[in-house]
Protein backbone atom coordinates (compact mmCIF):
# COMPACT_ATOMS: atom_id res chain seq x y z
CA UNK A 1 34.54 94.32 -69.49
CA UNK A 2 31.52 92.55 -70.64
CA UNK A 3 29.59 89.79 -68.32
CA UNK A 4 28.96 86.70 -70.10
CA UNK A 5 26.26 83.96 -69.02
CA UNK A 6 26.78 80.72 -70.57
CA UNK A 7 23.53 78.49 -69.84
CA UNK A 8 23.32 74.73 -70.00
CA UNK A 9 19.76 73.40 -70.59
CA UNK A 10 19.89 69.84 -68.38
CA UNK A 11 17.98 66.94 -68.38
CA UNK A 12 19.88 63.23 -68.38
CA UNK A 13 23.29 64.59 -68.98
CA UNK A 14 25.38 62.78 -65.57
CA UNK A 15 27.66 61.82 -67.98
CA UNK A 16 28.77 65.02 -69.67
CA UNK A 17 27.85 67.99 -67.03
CA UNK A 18 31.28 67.91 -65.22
CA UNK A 19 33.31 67.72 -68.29
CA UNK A 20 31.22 70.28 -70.22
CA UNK A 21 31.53 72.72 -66.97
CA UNK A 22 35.80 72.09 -66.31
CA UNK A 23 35.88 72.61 -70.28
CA UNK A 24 34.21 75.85 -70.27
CA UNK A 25 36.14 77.56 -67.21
CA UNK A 26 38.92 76.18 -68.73
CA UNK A 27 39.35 78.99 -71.18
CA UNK A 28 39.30 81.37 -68.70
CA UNK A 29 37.00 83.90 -70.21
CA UNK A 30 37.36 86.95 -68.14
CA UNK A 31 33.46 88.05 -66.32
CA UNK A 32 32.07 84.50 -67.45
CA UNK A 33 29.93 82.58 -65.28
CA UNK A 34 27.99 79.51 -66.06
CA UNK A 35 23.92 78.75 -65.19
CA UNK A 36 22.89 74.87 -65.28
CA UNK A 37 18.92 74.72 -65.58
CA UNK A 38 18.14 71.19 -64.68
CA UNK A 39 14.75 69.51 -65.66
CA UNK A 40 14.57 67.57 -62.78
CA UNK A 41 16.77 64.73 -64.63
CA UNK A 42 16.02 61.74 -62.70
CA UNK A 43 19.98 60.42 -63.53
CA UNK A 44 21.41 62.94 -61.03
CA UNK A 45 21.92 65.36 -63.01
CA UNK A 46 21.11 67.93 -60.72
CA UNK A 47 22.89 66.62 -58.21
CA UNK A 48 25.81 67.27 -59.82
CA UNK A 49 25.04 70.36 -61.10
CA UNK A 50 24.85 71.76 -57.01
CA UNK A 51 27.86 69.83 -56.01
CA UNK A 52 29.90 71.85 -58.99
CA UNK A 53 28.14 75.21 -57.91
CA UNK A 54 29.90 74.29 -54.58
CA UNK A 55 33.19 73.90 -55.78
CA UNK A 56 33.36 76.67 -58.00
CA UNK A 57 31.40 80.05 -57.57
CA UNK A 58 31.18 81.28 -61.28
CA UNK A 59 28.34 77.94 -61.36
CA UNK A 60 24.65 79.19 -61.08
CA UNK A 61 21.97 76.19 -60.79
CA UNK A 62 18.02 76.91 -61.18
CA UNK A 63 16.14 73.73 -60.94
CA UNK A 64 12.93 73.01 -62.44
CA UNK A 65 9.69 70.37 -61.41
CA UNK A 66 10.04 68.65 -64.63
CA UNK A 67 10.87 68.31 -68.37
CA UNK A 68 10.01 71.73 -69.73
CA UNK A 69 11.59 71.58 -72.97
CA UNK A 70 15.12 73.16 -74.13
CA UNK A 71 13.57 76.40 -75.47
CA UNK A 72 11.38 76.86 -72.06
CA UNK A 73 15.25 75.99 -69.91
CA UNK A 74 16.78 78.55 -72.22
CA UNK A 75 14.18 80.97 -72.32
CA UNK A 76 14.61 80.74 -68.56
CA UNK A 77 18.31 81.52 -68.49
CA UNK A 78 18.15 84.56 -70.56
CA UNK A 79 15.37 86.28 -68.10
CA UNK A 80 18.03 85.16 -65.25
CA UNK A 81 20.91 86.99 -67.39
CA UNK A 82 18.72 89.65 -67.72
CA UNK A 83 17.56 90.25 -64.29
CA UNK A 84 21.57 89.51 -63.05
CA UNK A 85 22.80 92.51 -65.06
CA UNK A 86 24.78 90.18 -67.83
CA UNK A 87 26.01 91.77 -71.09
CA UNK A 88 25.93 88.71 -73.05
CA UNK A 89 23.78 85.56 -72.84
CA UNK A 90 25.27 82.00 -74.43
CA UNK A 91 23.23 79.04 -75.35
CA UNK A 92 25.36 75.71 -75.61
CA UNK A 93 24.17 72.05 -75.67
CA UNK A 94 25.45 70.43 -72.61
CA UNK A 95 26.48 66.92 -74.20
CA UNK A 96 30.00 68.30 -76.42
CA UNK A 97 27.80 68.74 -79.87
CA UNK A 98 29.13 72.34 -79.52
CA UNK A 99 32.63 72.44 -78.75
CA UNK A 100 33.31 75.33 -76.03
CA UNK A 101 36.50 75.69 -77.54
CA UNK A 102 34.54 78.26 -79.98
CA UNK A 103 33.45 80.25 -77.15
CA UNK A 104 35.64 82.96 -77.16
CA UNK A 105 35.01 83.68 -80.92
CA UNK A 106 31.41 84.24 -80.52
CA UNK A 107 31.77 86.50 -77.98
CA UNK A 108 34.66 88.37 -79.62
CA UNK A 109 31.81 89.14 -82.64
CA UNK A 110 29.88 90.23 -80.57
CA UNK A 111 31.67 94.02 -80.23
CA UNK A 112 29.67 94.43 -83.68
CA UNK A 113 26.95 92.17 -83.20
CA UNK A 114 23.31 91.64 -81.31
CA UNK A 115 23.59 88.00 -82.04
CA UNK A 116 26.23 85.57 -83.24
CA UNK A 117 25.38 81.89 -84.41
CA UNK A 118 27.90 78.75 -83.99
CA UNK A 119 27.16 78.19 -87.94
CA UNK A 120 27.86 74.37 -89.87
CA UNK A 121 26.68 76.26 -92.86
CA UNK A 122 29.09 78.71 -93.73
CA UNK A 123 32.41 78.56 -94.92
CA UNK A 124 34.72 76.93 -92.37
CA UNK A 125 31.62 74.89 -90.64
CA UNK A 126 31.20 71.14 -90.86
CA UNK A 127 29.47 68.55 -89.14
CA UNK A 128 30.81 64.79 -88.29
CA UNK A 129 30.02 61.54 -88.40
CA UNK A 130 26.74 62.26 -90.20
CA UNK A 131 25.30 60.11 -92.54
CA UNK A 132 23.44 60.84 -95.93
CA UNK A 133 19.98 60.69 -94.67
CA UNK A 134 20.72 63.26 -91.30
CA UNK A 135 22.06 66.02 -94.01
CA UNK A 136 19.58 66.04 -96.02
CA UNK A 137 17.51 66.11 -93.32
CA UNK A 138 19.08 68.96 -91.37
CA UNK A 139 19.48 70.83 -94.98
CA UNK A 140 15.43 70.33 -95.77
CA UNK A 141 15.28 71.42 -92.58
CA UNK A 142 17.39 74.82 -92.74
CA UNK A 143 15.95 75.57 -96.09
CA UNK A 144 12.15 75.10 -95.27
CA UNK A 145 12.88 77.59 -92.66
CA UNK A 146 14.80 80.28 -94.43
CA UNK A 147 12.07 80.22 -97.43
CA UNK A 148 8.94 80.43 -94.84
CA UNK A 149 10.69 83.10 -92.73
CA UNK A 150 12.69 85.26 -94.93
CA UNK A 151 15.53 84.32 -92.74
CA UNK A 152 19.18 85.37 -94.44
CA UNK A 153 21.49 83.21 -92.28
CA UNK A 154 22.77 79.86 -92.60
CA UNK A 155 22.32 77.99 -90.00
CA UNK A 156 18.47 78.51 -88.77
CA UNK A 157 18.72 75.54 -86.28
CA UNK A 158 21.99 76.03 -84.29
CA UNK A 159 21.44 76.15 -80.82
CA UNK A 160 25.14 77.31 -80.07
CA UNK A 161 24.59 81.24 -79.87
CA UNK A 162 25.67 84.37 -78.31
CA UNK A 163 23.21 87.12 -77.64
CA UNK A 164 23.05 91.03 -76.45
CA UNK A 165 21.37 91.24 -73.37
CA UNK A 166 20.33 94.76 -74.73
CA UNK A 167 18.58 93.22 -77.42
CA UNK A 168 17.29 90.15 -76.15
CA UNK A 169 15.39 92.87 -73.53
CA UNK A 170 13.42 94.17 -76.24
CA UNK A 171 11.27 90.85 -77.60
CA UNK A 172 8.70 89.64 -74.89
CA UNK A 173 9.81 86.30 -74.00
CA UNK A 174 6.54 85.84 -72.69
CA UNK A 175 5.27 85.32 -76.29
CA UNK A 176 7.48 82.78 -77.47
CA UNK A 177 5.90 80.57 -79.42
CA UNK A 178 8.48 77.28 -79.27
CA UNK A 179 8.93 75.55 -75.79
CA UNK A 180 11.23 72.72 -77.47
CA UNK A 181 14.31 73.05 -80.55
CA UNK A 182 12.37 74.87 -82.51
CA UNK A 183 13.12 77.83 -80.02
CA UNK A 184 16.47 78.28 -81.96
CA UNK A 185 14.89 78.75 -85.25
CA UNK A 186 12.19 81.58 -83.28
CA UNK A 187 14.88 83.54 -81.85
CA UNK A 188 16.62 84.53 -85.01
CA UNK A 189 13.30 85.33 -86.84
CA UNK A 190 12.78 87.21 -83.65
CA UNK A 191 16.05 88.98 -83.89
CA UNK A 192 15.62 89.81 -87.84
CA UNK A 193 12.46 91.94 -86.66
CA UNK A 194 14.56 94.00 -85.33
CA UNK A 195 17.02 94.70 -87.96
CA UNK A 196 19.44 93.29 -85.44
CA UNK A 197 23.11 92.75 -86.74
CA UNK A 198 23.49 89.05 -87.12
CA UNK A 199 26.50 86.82 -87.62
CA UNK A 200 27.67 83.62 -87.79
CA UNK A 201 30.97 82.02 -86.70
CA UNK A 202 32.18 78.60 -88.08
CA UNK A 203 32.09 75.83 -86.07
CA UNK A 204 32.27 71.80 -86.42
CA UNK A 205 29.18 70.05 -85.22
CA UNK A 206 29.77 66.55 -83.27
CA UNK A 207 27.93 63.70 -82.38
CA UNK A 208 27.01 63.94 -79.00
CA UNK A 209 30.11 61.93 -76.57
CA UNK A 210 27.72 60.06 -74.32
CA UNK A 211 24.29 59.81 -73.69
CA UNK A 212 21.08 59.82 -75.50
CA UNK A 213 19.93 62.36 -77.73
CA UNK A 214 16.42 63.69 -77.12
CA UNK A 215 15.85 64.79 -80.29
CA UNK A 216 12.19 63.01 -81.32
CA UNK A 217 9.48 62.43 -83.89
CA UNK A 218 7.50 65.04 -81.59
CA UNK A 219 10.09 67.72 -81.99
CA UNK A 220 10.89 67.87 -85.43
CA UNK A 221 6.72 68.27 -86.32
CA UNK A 222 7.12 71.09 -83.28
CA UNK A 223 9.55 73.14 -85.84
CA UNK A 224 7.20 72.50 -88.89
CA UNK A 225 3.95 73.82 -86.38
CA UNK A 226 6.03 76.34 -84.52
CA UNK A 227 7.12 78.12 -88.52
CA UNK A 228 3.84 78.02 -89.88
CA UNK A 229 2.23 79.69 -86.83
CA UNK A 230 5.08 82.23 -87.18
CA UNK A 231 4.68 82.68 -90.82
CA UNK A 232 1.17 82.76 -90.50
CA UNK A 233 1.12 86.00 -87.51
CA UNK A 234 3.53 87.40 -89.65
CA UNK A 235 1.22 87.57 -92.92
CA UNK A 236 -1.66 88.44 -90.90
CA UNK A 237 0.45 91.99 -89.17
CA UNK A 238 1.51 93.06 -93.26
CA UNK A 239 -2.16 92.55 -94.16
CA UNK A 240 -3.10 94.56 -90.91
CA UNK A 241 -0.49 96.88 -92.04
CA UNK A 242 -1.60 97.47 -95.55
């Protein structure tokens, strides 16, 4: 039976860690255990986060000195899956934008995949409550990405994924470009390096339930810089190459 890490990236989320946590165990994936990496959220997050590893021993906590960025807290939870012996790694936002209900599905693709993506963009996948300016948005977005990358999936920017541990061990997380959202676009370029068997699995995308979303200014010009550095080491290893 394959061991599954799910990993919350923390920072501000009082509101939703408990709930996110009782949801997950709730569907009582067999070998599934759960890491919270806290940023040091100065709303007690992380005080909550070691009161539930208390209560329930499949909850792993790592806390951090400050706010790293999502990527960096991810990136952080896969070398702990790594080092822990874990088949399977799962990103998942912490504030109900992913619902775990979908959980099981990734990691059911994954007996034929090296990564599986919670997709909006494929058949079956929706998001809601967005309005006309977000889409287009998220769509420029997706499709700025795909053309500068080559990438062939859907949905570039979902951070809702599932990933083989055997896999993930062969990129050097040490060269990871993105420290912030933009990580989610650099893994799957990452992963299409390597000819790795991708999929995606539909999901619907929510509004976050409570708190604030930390989604900035800053980090959507991080994606734009983080894909044209990427595009740019790319071109430079064909003309190397030729």
């Amino acid at each position: 039976m394959a061991k599954t890490l799910v990993v919350l990236a923390t920072y501000n989320e009082a509101e939703n860690l408990r709930p996110i946590v009782e949801a997950i165990l709730s569907l009582k994936a067999p070998d599934l255990d759960i890491l919270i990496v806290d940023d040091n959220s100065p709303d007690g997050t992380g005080q909550i986060a070691d009161a539930l590893a208390r209560e329930r021993p499949e909850v792993k906590v790592v806390h951090r000195r400050g706010k790293l960025g999502l990527g960096s807290a991810q990136c952080g939870g896969m070398e702990f899956a790594m080092l822990q012996g874990y088949d399977y790694v799962v990103t998942i936002d912490a504030d109900f934008s992913h619902n775990p209900k979908y959980l099981n599905e990734l990691i059911a693709r994954m007996d034929d995949c090296d990564l599986v993506i919670g997709s909006r963009y494929v058949p079956g996948g929706a998001t809601e409550n967005w309005g006309v300016l977000r889409r287009l948005m998220s769509w420029g977005a997706n499709a700025f990405v795909r053309l500068l990358l080559g990438l062939k999936v859907r949905d570039c920017s979902s951070g809702f994924k599932c990933y083989r541990i055997g896999t993930l061990c062969r990129i050097d997380l040490s060269q990871i470009v993105a420290k912030g959202y933009a990580f989610q676009e650099e893994m799957v370029y990452r992963f299409q390096l390597l000819d790795a068997r991708i999929g995606e699995v539909p999901i619907v995308f929510q509004n976050r339930r409570l708190g604030k979303t930390k989604m900035s200014l800053r980090e959507i010009a991080g994606l734009f810089t983080t894909v044209l550095r990427l595009r740019w080491r790319t071109r430079g290893r064909r003309q190397r190459g030729a």
